[in-house]
Protein backbone atom coordinates (compact mmCIF):
# COMPACT_ATOMS: atom_id res chain seq x y z
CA UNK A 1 -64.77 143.46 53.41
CA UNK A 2 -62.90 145.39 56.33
CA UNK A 3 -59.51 145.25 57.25
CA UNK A 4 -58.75 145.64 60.92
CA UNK A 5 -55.19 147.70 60.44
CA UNK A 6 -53.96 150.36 62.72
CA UNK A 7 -56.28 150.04 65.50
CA UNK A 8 -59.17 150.75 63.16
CA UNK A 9 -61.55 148.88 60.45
CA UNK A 10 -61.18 150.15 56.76
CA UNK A 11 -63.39 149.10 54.47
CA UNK A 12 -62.37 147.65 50.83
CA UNK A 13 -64.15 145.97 47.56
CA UNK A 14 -62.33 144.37 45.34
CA UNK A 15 -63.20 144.33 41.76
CA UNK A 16 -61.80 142.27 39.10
CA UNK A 17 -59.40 139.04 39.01
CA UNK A 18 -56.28 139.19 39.90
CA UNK A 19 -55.07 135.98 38.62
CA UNK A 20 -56.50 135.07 35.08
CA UNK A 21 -55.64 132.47 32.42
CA UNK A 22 -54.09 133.50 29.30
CA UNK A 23 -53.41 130.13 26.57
CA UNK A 24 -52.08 127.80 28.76
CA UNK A 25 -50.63 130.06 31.38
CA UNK A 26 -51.60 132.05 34.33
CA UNK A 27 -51.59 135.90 34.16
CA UNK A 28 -50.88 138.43 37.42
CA UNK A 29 -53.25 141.64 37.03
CA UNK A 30 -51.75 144.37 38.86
CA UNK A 31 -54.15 145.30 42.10
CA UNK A 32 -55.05 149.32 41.77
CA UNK A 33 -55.86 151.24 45.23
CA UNK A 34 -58.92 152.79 44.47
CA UNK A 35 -59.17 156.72 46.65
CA UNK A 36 -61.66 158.64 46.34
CA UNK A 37 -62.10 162.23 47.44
CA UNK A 38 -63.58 164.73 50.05
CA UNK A 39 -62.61 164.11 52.56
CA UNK A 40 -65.79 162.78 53.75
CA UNK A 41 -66.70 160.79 50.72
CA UNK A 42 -66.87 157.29 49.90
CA UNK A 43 -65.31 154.82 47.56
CA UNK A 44 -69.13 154.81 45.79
CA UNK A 45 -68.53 157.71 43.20
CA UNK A 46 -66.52 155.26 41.10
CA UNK A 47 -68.92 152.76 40.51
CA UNK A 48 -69.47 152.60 37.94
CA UNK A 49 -67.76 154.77 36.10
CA UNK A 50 -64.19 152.55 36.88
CA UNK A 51 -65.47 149.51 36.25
CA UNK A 52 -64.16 148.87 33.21
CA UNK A 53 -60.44 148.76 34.01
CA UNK A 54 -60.94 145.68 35.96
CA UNK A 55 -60.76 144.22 32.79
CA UNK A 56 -56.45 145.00 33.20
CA UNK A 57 -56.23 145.29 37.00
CA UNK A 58 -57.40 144.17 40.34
CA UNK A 59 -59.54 147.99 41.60
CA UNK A 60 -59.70 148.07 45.44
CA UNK A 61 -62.03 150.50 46.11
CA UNK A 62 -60.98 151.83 49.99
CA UNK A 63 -63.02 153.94 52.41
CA UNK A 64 -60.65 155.86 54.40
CA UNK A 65 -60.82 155.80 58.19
CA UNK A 66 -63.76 157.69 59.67
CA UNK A 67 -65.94 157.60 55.95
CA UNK A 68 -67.95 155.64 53.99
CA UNK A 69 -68.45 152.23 55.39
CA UNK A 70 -65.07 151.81 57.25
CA UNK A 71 -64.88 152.27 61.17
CA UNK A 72 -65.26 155.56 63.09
CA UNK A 73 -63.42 156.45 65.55
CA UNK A 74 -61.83 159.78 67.41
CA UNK A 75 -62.20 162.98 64.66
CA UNK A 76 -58.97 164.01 65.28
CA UNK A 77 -57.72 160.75 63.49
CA UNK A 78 -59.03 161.85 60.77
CA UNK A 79 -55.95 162.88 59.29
CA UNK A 80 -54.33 162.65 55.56
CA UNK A 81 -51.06 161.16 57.57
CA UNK A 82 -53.12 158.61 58.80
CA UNK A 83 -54.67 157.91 55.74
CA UNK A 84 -51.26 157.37 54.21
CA UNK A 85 -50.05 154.75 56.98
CA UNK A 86 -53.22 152.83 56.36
CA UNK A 87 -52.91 152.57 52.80
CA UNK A 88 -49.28 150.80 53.62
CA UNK A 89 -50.41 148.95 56.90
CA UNK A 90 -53.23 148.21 53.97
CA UNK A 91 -51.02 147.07 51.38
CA UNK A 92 -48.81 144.33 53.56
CA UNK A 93 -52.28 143.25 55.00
CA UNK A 94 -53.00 142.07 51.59
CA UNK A 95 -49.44 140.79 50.72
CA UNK A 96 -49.03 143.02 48.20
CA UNK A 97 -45.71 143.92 46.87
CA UNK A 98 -46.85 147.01 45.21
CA UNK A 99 -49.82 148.31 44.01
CA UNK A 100 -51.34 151.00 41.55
CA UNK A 101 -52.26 153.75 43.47
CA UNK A 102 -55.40 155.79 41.57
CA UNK A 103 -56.54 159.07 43.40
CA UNK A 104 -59.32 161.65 42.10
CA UNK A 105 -59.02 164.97 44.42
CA UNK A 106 -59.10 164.17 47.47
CA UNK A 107 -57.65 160.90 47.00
CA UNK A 108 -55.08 162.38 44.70
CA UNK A 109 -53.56 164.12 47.87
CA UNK A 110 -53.05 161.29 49.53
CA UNK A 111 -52.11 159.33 46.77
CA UNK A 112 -49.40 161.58 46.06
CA UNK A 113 -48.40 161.97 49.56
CA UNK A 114 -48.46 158.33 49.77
CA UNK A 115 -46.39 157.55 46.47
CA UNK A 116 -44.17 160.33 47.27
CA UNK A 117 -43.59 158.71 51.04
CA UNK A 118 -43.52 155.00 50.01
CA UNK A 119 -42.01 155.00 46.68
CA UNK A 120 -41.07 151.01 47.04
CA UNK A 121 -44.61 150.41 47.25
CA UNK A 122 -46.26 151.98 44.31
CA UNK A 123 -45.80 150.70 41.00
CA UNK A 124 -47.71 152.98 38.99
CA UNK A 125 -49.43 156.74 40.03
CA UNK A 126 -52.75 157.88 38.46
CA UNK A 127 -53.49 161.47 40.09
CA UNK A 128 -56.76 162.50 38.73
CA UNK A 129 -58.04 166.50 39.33
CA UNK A 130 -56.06 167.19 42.18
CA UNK A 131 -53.50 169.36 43.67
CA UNK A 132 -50.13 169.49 45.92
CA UNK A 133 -50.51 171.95 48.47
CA UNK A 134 -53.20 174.27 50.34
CA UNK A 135 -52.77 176.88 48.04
CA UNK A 136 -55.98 175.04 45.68
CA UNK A 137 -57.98 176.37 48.08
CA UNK A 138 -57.04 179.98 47.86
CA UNK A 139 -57.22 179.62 44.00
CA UNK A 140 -61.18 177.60 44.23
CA UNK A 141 -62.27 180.49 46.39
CA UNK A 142 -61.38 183.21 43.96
CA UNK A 143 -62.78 181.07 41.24
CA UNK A 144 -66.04 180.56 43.19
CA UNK A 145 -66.52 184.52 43.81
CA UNK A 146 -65.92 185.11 40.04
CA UNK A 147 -68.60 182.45 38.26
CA UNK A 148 -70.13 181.08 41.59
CA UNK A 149 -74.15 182.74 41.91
CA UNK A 150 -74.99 184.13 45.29
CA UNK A 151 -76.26 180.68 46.56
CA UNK A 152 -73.38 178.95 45.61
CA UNK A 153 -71.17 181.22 47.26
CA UNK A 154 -73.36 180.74 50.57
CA UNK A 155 -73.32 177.34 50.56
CA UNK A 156 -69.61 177.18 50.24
CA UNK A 157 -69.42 179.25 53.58
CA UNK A 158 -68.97 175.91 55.40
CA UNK A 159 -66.60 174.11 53.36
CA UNK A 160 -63.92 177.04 53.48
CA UNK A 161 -64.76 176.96 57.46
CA UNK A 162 -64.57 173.98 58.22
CA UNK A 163 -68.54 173.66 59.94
CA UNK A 164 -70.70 171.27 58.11
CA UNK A 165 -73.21 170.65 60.58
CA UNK A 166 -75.03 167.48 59.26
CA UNK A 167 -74.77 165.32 55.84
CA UNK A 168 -78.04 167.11 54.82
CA UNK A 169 -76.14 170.46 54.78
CA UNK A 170 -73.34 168.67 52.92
CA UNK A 171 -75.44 167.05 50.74
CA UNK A 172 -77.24 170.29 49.45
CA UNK A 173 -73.69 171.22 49.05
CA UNK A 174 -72.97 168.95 46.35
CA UNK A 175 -76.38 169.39 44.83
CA UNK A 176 -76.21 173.71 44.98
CA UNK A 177 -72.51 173.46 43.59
CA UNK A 178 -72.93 170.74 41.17
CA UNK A 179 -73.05 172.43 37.99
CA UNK A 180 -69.79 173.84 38.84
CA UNK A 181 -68.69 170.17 39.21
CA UNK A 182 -69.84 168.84 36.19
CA UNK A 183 -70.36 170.26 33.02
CA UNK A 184 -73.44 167.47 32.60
CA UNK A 185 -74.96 168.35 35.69
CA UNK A 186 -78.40 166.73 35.58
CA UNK A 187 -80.69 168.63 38.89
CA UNK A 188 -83.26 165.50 38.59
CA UNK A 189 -80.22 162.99 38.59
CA UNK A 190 -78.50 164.71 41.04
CA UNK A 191 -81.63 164.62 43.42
CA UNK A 192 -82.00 161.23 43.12
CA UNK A 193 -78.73 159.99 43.76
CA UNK A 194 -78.11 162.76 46.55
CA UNK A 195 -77.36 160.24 49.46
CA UNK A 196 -76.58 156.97 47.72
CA UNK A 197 -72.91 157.23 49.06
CA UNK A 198 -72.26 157.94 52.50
CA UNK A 199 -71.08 161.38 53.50
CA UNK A 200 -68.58 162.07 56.88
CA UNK A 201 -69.10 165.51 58.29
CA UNK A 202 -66.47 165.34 60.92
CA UNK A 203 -64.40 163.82 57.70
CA UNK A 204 -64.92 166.90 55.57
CA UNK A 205 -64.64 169.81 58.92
CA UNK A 206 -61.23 167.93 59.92
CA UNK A 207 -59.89 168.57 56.28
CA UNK A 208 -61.13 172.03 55.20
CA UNK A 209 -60.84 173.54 58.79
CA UNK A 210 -57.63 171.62 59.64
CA UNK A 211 -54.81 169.66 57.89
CA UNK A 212 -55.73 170.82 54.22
CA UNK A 213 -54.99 174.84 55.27
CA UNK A 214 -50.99 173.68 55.63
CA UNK A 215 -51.13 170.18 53.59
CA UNK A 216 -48.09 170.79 51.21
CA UNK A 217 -45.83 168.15 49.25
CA UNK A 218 -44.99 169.80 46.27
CA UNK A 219 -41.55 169.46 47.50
CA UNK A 220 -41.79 165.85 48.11
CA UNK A 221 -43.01 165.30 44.58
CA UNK A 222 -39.39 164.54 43.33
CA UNK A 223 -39.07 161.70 45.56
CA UNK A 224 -41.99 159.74 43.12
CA UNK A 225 -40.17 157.42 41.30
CA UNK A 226 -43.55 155.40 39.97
CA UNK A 227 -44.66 155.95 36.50
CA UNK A 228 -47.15 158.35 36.48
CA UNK A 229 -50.12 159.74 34.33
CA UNK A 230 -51.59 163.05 35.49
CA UNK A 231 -55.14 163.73 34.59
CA UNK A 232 -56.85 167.18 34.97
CA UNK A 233 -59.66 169.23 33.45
CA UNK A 234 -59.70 172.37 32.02
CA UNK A 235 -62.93 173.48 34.00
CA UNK A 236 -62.32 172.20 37.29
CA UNK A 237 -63.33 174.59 39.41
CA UNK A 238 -61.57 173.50 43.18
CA UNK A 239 -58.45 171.77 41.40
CA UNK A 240 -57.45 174.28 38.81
CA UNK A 241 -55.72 172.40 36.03
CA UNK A 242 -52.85 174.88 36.69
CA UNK A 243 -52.11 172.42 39.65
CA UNK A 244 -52.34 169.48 37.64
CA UNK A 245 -49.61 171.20 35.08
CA UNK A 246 -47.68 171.48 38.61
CA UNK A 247 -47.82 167.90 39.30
CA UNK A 248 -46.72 166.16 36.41
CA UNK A 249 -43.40 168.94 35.72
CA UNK A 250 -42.44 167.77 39.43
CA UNK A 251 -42.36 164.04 39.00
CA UNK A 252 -40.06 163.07 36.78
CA UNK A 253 -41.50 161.47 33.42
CA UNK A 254 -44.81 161.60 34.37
CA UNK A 255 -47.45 162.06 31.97
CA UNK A 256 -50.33 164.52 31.85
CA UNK A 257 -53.68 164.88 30.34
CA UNK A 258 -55.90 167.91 30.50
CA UNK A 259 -59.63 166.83 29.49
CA UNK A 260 -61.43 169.87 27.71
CA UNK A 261 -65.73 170.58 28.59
CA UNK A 262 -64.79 168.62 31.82
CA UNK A 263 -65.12 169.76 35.22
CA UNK A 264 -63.88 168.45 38.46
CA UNK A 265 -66.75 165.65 37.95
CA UNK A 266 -64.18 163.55 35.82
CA UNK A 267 -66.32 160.60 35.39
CA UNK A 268 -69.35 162.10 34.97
CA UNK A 269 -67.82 164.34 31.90
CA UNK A 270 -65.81 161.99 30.34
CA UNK A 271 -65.84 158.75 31.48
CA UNK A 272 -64.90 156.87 28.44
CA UNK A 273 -61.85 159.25 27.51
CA UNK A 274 -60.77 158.83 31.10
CA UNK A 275 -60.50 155.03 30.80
CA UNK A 276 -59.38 154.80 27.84
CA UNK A 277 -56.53 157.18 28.60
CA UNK A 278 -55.92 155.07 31.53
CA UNK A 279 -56.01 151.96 29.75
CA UNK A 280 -53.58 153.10 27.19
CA UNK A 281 -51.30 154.03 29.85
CA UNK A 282 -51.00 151.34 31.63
CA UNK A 283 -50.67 149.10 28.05
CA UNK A 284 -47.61 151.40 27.11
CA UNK A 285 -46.02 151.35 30.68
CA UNK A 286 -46.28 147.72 32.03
C-alpha cells in the first residue's frame, strides 16, 4: 500500500490485526512502525525474522522516501528530517494516536530522532544496533582497519565517501562485508538472496556523504519520554555497542540489552532472543 503524504508516495505493509477478539470482548493491538536501515534499504530485511510479534502488535513495515518500493523523487530529499516528518504526516494519515516506533540502525536514527522530536506520538521505543550521532562512523572505520581484510577495507571506500555508483557495487558491498555483519554469515545464502530487497544508491551517497557526517541527537535524547528497550550486540561492527550503552543512560528508564556472538545482523544472529526480548518487554510495559 502507499501513502501519498508530503508531496511524495511511501510505501507500507501492514502485518498483523489490529483489532482481535478476546472472550467476549474486542482487543486494540498496538500498531508498531517498522524502520529499517541504510539508508538505501528496504523494509524487506525483516521479513521474516519480525513476524512473529504480530502476534501482540499491528508491524507496519515503511519504506522511507526515495527506497525500497516507495516514490522517488529529488536526492536531495533524501534526508533523515524528512524521514522524520513523514513518519508523523504517516502516523495522522492512519489515525493513529500513537504508535510503537521499532528502528534497527539506520532506522534506529530516525526512530530516535523521531521519538525524541514527537514524544506525544510514540508510545513505546525499540532502538535496535544503532547510534546517536556521527561519531559511529569514526568508531566503524577504526574498527574496519583493525579486523577488516584488504578487500573489505576497499569495498568500504565508497560507503565512507559517499559514491556508490550502482546497486551492483552496493550489493557486493553487503556480500564482501557480510561476515563482519553477521556472525552466521552463510556466502551461498548470501548470494542468493543478494538483490531480493531493493537497494537506493542515491539513498545510501545522501547519508554517508551528507547528513550522517553532522547527524547528532544525543542531546535531544532526554526529551524521550516513551518507554524504551535498547538492543545492541557485542560484535557489531558499524554500531559499536558502546553507543547502544549511550542510548539507553540518556533516556530516562529505558532498558538495554546487549546480545553476545551477535553482530550488527541482529536477526540473522539471534532472531528468537530478539523477539522474545521484545515480547517480554512489551508484556511488562503495556
Amino acid at each position: 500500500m502507499k501513502a501519498s503524504i508530503r508531496g511524495v508516495e511511501i510505501y507500507f505493509d501492514v502485518d498483523g490485526a489490529g483489532l482481535v477478539p478476546e472472550g467476549s470482548e474486542m482487543k486494540e493491538r498496538p500498531a508498531a512502525f517498522v524502520l529499517h536501515g541504510g539508508p538505501g534499504a528496504d523494509h524487506t530485511s525483516y521479513k521474516p525474522g519480525l513476524t512473529p510479534l504480530s502476534e501482540i502488535m499491528q508491524l507496519v513495515y515503511i519504506d522511507h522516501r526515495g527506497q525500497g518500493r516507495s516514490s522517488r523523487g529529488e536526492p536531495e530529499t533524501y534526508t533523515l528530517a524528512n524521514n522524520v516528518e513523514d513518519l508523523e504526516a504517516l502516523r495522522q494519515y492512519l489515525g493513529l494516536k500513537q504508535v510503537v516506533v521499532i528502528g534497527a540502525s539506520y532506522g534506529g536514527m530516525v526512530a530516535l530522532s523521531y521519538a525524541a522530536k514527537y514524544p506525544q506520538s510514540v508510545s513505546h521505543l525499540i532502538a535496535m544496533v544503532t547510534a546517536p550521532s556521527y561519531r559511529f562512523i569514526q568508531t566503524a572505520r577504526k574498527t574496519l582497519s583493525q579486523i577488516g581484510t584488504a578487500e573489505q577495507i576497499e569495498a568500504a571506500k565508497p560507503l565512507w565517501s559517499g559514491t556508490f555508483s550502482s546497486e551492483e557495487q552496493l550489493a557486493d558491498f553487503f556480500y564482501k562485508l557480510g561476515p563482519l555483519y553477521s556472525k552466521r554469515f552463510d556466502p551461498v545464502k548470501a548470494q542468493a538472496r543478494r538483490y531480493r530487497g531493493i537497494l537506493s544508491v542515491e539513498a545510501i551517497n545522501r547519508g554517508f556523504g551528507g547528513f550522517l557526517r553532522t547527524y547528532d541527537v544525543t542531546d535531544a535524547l532526554k526529551h524521550i519520554t516513551a518507554k524504551t528497550l535498547v538492543i545492541g550486540a557485542r560484535h557489531d561492527w558499524i554500531c559499536a555497542p558502546e553507543y547502544s550503552e549511550l542510548i539507553a543512560r540518556e533516556i530516562e528508564g529505558a532498558e538495554l540489552c546487549l546480545l553476545g556472538n551477535s553482530g550488527h545482523s541482529l536477526l540473522a544472529d539471534a532472531g528468537d532472543r530478539v523477539i522474545d526480548t521484545i515480547s517480554s518487554f512489551m508484556r511488562h510495559n503495556p
